[in-house]
Protein backbone atom coordinates (compact mmCIF):
# COMPACT_ATOMS: atom_id res chain seq x y z
CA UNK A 1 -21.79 22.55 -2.07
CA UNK A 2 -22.02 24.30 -5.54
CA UNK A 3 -18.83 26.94 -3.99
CA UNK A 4 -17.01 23.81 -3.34
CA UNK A 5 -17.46 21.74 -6.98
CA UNK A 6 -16.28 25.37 -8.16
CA UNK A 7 -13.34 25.42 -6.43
CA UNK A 8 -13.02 21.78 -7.25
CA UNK A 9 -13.54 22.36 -11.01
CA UNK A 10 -11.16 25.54 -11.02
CA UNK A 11 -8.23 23.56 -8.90
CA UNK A 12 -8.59 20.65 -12.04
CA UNK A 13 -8.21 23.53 -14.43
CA UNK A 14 -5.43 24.40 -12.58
CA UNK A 15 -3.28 21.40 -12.24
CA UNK A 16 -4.15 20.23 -15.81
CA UNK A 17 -3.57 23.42 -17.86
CA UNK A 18 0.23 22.72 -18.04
CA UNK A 19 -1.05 19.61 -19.91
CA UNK A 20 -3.79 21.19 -22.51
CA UNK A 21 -1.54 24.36 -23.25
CA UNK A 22 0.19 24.55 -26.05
CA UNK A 23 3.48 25.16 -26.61
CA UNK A 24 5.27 28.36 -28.10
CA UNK A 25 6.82 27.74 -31.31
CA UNK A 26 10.65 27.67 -31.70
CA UNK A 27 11.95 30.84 -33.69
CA UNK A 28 14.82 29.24 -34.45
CA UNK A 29 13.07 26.32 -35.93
CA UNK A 30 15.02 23.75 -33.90
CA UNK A 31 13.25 20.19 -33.43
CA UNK A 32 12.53 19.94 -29.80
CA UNK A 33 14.69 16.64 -28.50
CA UNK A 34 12.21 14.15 -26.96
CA UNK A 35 13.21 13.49 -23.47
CA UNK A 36 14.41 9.43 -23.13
CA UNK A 37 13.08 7.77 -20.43
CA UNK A 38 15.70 7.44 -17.56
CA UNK A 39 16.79 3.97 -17.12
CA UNK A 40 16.14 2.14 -13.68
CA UNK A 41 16.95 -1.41 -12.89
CA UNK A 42 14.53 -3.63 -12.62
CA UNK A 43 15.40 -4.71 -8.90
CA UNK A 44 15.12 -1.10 -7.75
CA UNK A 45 13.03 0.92 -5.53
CA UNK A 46 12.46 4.36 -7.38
CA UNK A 47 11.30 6.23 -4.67
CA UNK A 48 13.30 7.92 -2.76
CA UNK A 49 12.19 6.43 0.51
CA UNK A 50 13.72 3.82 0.05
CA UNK A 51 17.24 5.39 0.02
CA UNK A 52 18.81 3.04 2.49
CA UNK A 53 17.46 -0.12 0.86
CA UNK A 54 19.05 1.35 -2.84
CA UNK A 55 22.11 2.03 -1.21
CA UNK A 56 22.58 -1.71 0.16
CA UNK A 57 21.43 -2.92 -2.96
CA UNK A 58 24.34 -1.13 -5.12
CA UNK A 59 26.82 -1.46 -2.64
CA UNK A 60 26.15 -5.74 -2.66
CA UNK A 61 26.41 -5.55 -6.50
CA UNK A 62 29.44 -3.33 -6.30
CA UNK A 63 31.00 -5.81 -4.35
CA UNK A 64 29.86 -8.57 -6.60
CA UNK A 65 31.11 -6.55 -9.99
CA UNK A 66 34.59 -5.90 -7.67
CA UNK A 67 35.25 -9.53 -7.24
CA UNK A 68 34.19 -10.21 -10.61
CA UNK A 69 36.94 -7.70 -11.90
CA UNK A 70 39.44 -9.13 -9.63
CA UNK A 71 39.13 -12.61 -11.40
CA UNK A 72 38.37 -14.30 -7.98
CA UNK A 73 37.05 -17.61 -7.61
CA UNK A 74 33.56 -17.07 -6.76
CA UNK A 75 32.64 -20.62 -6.56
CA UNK A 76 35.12 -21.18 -4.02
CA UNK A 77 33.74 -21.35 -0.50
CA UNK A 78 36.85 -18.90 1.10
CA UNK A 79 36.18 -16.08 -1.77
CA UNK A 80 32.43 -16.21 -0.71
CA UNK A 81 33.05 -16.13 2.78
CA UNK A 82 35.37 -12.86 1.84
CA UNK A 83 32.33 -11.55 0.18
CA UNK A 84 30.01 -12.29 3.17
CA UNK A 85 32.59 -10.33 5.44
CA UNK A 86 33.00 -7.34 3.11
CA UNK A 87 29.08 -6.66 3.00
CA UNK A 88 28.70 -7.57 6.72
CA UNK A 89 30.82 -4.20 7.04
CA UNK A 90 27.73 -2.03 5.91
CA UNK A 91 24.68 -3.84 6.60
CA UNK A 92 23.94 -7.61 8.72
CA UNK A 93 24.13 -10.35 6.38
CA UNK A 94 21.46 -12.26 8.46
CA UNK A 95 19.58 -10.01 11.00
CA UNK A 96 19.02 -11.80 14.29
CA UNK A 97 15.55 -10.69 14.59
CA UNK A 98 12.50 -11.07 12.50
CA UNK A 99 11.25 -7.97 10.30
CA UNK A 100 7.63 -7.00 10.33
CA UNK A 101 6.67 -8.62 6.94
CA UNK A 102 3.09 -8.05 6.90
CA UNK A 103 1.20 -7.19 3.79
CA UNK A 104 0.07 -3.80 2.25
CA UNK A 105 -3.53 -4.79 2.78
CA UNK A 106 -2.37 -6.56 6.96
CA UNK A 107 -1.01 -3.30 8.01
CA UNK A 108 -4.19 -1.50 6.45
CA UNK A 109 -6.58 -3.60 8.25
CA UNK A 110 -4.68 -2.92 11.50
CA UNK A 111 -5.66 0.85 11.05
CA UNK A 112 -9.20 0.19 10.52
CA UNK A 113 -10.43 0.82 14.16
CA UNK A 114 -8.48 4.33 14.07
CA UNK A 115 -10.07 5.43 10.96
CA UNK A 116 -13.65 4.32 12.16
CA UNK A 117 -12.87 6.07 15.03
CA UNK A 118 -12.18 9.63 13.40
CA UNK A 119 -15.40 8.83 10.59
CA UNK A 120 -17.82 6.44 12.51
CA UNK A 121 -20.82 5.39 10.96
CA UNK A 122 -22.12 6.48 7.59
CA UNK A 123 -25.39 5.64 8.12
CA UNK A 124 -25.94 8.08 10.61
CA UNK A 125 -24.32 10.46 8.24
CA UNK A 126 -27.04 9.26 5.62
CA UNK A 127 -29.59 10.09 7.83
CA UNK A 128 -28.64 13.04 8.96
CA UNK A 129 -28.01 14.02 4.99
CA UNK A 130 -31.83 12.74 4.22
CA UNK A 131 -32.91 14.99 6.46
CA UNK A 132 -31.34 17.72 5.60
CA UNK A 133 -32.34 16.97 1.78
CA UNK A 134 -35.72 16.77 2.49
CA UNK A 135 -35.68 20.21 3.93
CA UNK A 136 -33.91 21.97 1.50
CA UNK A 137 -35.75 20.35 -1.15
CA UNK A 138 -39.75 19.86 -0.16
CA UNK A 139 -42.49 19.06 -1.95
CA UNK A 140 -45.14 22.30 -2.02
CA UNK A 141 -48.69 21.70 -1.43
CA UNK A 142 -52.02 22.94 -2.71
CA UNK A 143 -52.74 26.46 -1.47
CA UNK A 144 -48.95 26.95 0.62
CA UNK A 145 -46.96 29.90 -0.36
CA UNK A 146 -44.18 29.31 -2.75
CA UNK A 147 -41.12 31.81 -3.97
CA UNK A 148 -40.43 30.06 -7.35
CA UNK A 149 -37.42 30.85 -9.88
CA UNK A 150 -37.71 31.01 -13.32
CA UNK A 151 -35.75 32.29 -16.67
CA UNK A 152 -37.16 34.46 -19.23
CA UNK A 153 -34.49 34.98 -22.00
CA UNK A 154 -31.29 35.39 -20.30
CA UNK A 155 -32.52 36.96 -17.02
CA UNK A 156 -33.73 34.94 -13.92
CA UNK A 157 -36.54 36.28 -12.04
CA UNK A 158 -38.79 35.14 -8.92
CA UNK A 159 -42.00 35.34 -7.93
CA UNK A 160 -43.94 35.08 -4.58
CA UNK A 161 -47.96 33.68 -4.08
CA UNK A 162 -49.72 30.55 -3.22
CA UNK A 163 -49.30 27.38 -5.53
CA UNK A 164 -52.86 26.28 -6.60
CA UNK A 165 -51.60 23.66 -8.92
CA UNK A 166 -50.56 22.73 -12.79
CA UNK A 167 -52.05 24.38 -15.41
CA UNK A 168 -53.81 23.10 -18.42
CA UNK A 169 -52.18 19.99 -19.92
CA UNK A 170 -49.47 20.65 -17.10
CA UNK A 171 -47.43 22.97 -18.96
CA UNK A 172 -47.25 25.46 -16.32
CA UNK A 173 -48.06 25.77 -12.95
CA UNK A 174 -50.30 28.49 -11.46
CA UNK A 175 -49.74 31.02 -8.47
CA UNK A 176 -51.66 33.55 -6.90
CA UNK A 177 -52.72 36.31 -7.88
CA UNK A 178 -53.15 34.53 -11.37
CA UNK A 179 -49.77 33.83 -12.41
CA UNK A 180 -49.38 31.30 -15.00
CA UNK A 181 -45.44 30.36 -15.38
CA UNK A 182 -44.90 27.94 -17.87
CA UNK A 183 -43.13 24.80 -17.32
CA UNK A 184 -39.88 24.78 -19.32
CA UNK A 185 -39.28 28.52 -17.62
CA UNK A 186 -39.07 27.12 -14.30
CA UNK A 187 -35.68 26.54 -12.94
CA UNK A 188 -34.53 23.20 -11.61
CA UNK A 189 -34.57 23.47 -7.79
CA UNK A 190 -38.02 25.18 -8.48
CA UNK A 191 -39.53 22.41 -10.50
CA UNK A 192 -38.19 20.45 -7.52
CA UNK A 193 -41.19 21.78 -5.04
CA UNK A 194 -43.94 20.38 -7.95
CA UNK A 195 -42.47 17.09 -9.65
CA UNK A 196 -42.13 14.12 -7.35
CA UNK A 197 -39.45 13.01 -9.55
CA UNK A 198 -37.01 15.91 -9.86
CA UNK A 199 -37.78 16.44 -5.83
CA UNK A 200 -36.80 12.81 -5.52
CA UNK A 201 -33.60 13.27 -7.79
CA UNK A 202 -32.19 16.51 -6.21
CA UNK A 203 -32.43 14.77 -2.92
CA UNK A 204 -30.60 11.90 -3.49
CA UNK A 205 -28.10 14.00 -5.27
CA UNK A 206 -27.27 16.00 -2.15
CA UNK A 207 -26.95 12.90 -0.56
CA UNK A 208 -24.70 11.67 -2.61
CA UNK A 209 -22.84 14.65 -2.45
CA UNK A 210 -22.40 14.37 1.40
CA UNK A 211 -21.52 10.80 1.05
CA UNK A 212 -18.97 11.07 -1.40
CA UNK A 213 -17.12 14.11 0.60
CA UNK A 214 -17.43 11.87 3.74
CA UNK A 215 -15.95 8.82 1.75
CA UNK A 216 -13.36 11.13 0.36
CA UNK A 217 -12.10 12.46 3.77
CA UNK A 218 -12.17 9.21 4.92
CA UNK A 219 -9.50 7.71 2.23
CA UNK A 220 -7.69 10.85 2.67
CA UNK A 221 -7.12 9.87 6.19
CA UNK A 222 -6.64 6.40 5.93
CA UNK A 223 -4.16 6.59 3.54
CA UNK A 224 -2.09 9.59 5.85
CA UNK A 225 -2.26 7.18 8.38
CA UNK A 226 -1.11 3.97 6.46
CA UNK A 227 1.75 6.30 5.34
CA UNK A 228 2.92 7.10 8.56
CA UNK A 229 2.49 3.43 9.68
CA UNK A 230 4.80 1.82 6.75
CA UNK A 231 7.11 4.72 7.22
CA UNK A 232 7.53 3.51 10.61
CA UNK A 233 7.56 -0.32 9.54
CA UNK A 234 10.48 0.64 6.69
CA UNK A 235 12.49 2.25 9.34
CA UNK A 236 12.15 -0.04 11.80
CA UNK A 237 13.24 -2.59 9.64
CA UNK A 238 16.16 -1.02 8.18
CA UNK A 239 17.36 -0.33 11.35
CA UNK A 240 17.64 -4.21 11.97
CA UNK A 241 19.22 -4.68 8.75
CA UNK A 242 16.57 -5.38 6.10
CA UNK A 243 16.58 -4.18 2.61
CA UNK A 244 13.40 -3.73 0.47
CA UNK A 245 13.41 -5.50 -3.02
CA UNK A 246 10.48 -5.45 -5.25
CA UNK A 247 7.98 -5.38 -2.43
CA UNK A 248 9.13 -7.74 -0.42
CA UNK A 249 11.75 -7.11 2.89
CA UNK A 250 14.69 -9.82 2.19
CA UNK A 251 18.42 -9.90 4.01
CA UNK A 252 21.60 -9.26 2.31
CA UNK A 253 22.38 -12.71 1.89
CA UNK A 254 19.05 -13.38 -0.05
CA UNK A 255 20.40 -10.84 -2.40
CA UNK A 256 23.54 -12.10 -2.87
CA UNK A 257 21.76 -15.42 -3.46
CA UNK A 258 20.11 -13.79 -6.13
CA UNK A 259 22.57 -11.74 -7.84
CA UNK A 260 26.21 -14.38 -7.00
CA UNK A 261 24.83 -17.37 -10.07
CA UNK A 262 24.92 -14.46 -12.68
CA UNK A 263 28.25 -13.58 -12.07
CA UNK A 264 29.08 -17.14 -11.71
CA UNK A 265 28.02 -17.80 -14.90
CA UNK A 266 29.45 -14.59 -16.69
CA UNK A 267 32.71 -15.94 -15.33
CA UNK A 268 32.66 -18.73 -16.72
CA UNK A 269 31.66 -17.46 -19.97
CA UNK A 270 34.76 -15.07 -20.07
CA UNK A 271 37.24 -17.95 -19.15
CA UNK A 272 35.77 -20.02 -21.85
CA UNK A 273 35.96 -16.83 -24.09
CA UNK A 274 39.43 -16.38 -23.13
CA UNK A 275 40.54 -19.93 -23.60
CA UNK A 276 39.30 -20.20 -27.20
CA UNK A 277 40.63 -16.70 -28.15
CA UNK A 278 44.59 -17.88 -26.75
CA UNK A 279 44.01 -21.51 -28.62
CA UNK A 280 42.91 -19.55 -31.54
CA UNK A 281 46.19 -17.30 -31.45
CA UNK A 282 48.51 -20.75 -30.53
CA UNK A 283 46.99 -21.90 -33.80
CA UNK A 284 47.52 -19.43 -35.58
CA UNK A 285 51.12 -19.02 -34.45
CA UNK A 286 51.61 -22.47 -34.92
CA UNK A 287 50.41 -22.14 -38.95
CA UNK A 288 52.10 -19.28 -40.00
CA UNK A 289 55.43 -21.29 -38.63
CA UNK A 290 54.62 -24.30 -41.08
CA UNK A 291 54.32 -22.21 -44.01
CA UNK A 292 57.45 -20.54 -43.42
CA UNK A 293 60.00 -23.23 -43.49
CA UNK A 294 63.31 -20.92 -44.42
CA UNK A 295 62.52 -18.50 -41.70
CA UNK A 296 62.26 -21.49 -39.19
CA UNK A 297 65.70 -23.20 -40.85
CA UNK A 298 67.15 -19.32 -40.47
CA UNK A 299 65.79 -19.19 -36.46
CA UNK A 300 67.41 -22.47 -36.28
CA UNK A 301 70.76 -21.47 -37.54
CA UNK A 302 71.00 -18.60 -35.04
CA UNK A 303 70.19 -20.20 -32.39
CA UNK A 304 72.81 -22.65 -33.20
């Protein structure tokens, strides 16, 4: 156990030194440029699983920006039907059959039985781990032969006899043939075979020990196998024609549900923008005509 919370501790040290080291000066004296975070829409799946879904998802909006550009009518019933044809060329506007929409936490409880299959019972692990405490931690009695461990400035040493109990004041404990070793010498798993306490304390550390690698296997393997399950699920589903979209599995036409108002809207806004800006310029046209009355008597002239 202590070899593996060394390798543990060393594998930590390992993976986090990129993080505590610091950094080599620049001998040119250069500020270093801070890195900008890259931008990502918000209706996007970053990972790269998702690669099909992303794809659908730009090429719908592509569409929509196309049509946008094009200055077609996208209120009109005909344009939209276009738009439904266009995207029906990549991906099913409305899949015929139902995708497997069950939760995160559904399609973990379906695995349960396969995980308790390959770490059954933790009691019985408990037990087992008690036991094994209890042995490698026991509690000495009166006149039974001990090998103790103890530290005398910075060496460790150990000693052999029979344990005949504490000492005066129970500072030390005393061995035969009349060996006194004081109390605050002794080492921990040592102090462990006297104190009821520290026996009690090492045990149920062990145990703990055993429990937590058990319940860290265990989460290990469930989540492997919930991996490989929604893996499955994603592909399955894509394969019909369903496009993941902030967690949720939705068809092409919910998207362009979503996304066709907006540039509806923006539409409209640049038509209105457009109309103002040309009465603006007929205005002005119109002004600079009035308060020019000789040039418009001289246009009139040649044209006559």
């Amino acid at each position: 156990m202590r070899r593996f919370m060394t390798l543990s501790l060393l594998t930590s040290a390992v993976l986090c030194g990129s993080v505590f080291a610091q950094e080599p000066e620049n001998p040119n004296g250069e500020q270093k440029q801070e890195e900008k975070p890259r931008y990502v829409p918000k209706d996007k799946i970053t990972s790269q699983e998702y690669k099909v879904s992303n794809e659908r998802i730009d090429k719908i909006q592509a569409l929509l920006q196309k049509y946008y550009d094009e200055r077609k009518d996208l209120e009109n019933s005909s344009v939209v039907s276009d738009l439904r044809r266009d995207i029906q060329a990549f991906v099913p506007v409305a899949p015929e059959k139902k995708a497997d929409t069950r939760s995160l936490i559904a399609i973990k409880d379906s695995l349960k039985d396969q995980v308790d299959k390959e770490f059954p019972d933790q009691d019985k692990l408990k037990k087992t781990a008690e036991a094994e405490a209890e042995k490698k931690f026991p509690l000495a009695e009166r006149n039974q032969e001990v090998k103790v461990y103890y530290k005398r400035g910075r060496r460790i040493y150990s000693v052999t006899g029979r344990y005949y109990g504490f000492g005066y004041g129970g500072k030390s404990i005393t061995l035969s043939p009349r060996k006194n070793i004081p109390w605050f010498e002794l080492q921990p798993e040592s102090k462990a075979l006297f104190d009821k306490k520290i026996n009690a304390e090492l045990r149920k550390k062990y145990v703990d020990e055993k429990l937590a690698v058990y319940n860290r296997q265990r989460m290990n393997y469930s989540e492997k196998l919930f991996a490989t399950e929604f893996a499955r699920i994603r592909k399955a589903n894509e394969q019909l024609g369903y496009i993941y979209q902030n967690g949720q599995w939705v068809t092409a036409e919910m998207i362009l549900k979503q996304k066709l108002p907006e540039k509806i809207r923006l539409a409209k806004e640049r038509a209105e923008k457009e109309r103002l800006e040309r009465e603006a310029r007929e205005k002005a046209k119109r002004e600079a005509g009035g308060n020019n009355p000789e040039g418009e008597q001289k246009k009139d002239d040649e044209e006559d």
